[in-house]
C-alpha atoms as a PDB file:
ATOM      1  CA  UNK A   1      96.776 105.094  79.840  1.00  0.00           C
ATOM      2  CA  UNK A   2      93.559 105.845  81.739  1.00  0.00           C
ATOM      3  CA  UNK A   3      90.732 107.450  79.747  1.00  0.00           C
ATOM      4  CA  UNK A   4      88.208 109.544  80.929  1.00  0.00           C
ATOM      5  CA  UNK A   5      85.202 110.986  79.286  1.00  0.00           C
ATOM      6  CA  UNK A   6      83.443 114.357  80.519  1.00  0.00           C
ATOM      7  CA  UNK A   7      79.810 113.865  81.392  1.00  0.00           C
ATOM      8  CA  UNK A   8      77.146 116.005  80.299  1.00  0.00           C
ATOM      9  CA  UNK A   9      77.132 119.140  82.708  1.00  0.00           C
ATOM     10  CA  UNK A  10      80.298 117.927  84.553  1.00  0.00           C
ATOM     11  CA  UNK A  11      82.814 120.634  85.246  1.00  0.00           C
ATOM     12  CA  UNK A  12      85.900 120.376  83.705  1.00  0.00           C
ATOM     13  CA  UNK A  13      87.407 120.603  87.497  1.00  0.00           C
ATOM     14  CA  UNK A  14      85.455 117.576  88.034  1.00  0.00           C
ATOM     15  CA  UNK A  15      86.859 115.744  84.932  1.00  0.00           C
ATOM     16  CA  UNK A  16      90.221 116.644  85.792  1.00  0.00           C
ATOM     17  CA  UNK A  17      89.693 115.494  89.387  1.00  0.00           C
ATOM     18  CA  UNK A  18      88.346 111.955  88.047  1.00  0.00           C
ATOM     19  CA  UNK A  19      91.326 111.621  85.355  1.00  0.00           C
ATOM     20  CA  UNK A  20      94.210 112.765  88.549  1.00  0.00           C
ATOM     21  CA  UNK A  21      92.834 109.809  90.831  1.00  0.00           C
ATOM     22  CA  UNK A  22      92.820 107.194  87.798  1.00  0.00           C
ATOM     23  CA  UNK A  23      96.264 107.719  86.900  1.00  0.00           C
ATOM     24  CA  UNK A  24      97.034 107.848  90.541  1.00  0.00           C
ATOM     25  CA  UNK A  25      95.375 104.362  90.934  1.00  0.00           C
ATOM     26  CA  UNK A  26      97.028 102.932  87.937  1.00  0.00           C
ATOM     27  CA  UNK A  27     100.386 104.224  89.523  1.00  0.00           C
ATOM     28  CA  UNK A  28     101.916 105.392  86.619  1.00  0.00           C
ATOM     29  CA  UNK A  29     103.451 108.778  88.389  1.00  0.00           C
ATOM     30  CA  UNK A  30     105.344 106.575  90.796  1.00  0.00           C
ATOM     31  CA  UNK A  31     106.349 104.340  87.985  1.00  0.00           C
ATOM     32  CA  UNK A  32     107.617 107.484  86.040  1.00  0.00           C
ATOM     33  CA  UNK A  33     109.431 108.626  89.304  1.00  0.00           C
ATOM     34  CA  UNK A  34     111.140 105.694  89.345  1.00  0.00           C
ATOM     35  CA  UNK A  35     112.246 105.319  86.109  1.00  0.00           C
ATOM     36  CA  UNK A  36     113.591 108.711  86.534  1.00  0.00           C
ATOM     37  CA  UNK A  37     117.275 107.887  87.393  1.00  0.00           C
ATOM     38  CA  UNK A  38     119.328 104.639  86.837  1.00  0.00           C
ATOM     39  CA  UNK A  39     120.531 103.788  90.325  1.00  0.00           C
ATOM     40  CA  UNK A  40     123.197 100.730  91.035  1.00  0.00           C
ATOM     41  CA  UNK A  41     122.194  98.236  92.574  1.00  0.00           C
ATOM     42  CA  UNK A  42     123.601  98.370  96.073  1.00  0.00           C
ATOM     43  CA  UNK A  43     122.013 101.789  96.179  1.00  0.00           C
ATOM     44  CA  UNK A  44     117.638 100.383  95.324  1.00  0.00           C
ATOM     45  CA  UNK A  45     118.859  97.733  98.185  1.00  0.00           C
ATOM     46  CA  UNK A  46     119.522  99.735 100.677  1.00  0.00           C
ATOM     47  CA  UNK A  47     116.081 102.538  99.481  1.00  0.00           C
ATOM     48  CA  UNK A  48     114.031  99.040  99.704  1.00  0.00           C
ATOM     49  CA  UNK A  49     115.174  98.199 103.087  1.00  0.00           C
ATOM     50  CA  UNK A  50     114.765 102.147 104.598  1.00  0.00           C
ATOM     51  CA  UNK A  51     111.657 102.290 102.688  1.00  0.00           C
ATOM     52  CA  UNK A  52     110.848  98.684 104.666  1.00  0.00           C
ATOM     53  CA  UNK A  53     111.748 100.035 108.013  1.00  0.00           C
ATOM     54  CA  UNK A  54     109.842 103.346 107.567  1.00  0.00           C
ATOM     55  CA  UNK A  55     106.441 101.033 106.829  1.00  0.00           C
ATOM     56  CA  UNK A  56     106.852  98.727 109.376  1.00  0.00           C
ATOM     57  CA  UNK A  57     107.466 101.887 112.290  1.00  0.00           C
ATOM     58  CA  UNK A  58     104.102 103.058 110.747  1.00  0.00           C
END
């Protein structure tokens, strides 16, 4: 869990803003997402390969 520790005469937006782009980097809301619902296994196949096709057109 990333830990963040307000600075003398930092905002508490500015805190919040710091802590939001740590737990972003450590990626544990798309973790969370996807730990969200069980799906089979024929179903994350065919996510990873649309989700492959969608990066590679991009």
């Amino acid at each position: 869990m990333p830990k963040t520790v307000v600075h003398d005469n930092e905002s508490f937006d500015d805190a919040m803003r710091r802590f939001k782009r740590s737990v972003n980097k450590a990626g544990i809301l798309a973790d969370e997402k996807k730990h969200q619902a069980f799906y089979k296994k024929g179903l994350k196949r065919k996510m990873k390969s649309e989700q492959a096709r969608r990066k590679y057109r991009h």
